[in-house]
Protein backbone atom coordinates (compact mmCIF):
# COMPACT_ATOMS: atom_id res chain seq x y z
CA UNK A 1 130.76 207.12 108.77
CA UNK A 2 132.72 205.16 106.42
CA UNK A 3 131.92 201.61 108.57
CA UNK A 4 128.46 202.30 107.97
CA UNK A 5 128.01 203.30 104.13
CA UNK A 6 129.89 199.82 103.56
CA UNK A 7 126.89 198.55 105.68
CA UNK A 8 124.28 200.29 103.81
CA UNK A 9 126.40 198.95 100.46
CA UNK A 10 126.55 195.65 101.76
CA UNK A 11 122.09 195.94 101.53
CA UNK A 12 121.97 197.86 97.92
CA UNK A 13 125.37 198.63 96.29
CA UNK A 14 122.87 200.54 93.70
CA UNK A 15 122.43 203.37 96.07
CA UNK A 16 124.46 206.98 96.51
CA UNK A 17 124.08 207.07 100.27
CA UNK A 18 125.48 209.76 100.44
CA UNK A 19 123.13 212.21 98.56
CA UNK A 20 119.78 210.03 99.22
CA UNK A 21 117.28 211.24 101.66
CA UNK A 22 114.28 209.53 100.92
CA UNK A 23 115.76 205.97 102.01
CA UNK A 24 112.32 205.25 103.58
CA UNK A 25 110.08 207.31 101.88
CA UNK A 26 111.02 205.91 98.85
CA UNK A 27 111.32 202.36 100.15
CA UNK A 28 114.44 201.60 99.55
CA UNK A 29 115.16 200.30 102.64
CA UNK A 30 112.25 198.25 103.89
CA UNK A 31 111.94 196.63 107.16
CA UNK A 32 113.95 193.55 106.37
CA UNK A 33 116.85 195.74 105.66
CA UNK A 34 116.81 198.39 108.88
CA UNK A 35 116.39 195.06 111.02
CA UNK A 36 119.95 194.00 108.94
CA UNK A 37 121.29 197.68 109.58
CA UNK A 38 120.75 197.56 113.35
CA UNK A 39 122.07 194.19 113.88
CA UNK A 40 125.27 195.81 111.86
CA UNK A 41 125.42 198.62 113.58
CA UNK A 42 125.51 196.65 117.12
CA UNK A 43 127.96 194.19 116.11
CA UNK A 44 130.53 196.41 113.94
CA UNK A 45 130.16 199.40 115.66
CA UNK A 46 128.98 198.30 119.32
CA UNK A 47 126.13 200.72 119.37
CA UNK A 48 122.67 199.63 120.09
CA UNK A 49 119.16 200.92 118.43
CA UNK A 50 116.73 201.07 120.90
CA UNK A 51 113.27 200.25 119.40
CA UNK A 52 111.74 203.89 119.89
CA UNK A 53 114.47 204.95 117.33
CA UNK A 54 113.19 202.53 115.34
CA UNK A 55 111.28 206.22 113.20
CA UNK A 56 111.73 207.01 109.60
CA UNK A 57 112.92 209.99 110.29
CA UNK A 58 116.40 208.64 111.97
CA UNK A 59 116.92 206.08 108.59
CA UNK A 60 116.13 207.97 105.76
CA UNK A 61 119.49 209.05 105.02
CA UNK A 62 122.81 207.98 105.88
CA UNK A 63 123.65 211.46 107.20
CA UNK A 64 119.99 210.61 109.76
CA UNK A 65 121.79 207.36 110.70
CA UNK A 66 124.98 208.35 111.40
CA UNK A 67 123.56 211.26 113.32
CA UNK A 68 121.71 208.81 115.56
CA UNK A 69 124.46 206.35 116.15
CA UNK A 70 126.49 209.04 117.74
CA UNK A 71 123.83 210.42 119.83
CA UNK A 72 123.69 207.00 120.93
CA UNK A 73 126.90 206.47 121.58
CA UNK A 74 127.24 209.09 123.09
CA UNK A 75 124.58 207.95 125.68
């Protein structure tokens, strides 16, 4: 978990990732930045996002994220 809060930092150090759960609802991540986040999360942490993952619900916290990346990885 802590690899990827210093990913979602490394997009908006303004942020408490790790209360927020309106990261798209509230558009603070916008496209731009989940296309950033999955290229992150492939090359730091080997897992790839498939593009039907590609919801809101699986990015609109860190907590959703980090829940995804292990199902995946799990895979």
């Amino acid at each position: 978990m802590e690899e990827l809060l210093e990913i979602l930092k490394d997009l908006h150090d303004d942020v408490d990732y790790e209360t927020c759960t309106t990261l798209i609802d509230d558009r603070i991540l916008d496209s731009f930045d989940i296309v950033t986040l999955v290229a992150e999360v492939d090359d730091k942490l080997d897992v790839q996002i498939p593009p039907e993952e590609l919801i809101p619900e699986n990015f609109n916290s860190a907590s959703a994220i980090w829940a995804l990346i292990e199902r995946l990885d799990n895979d």
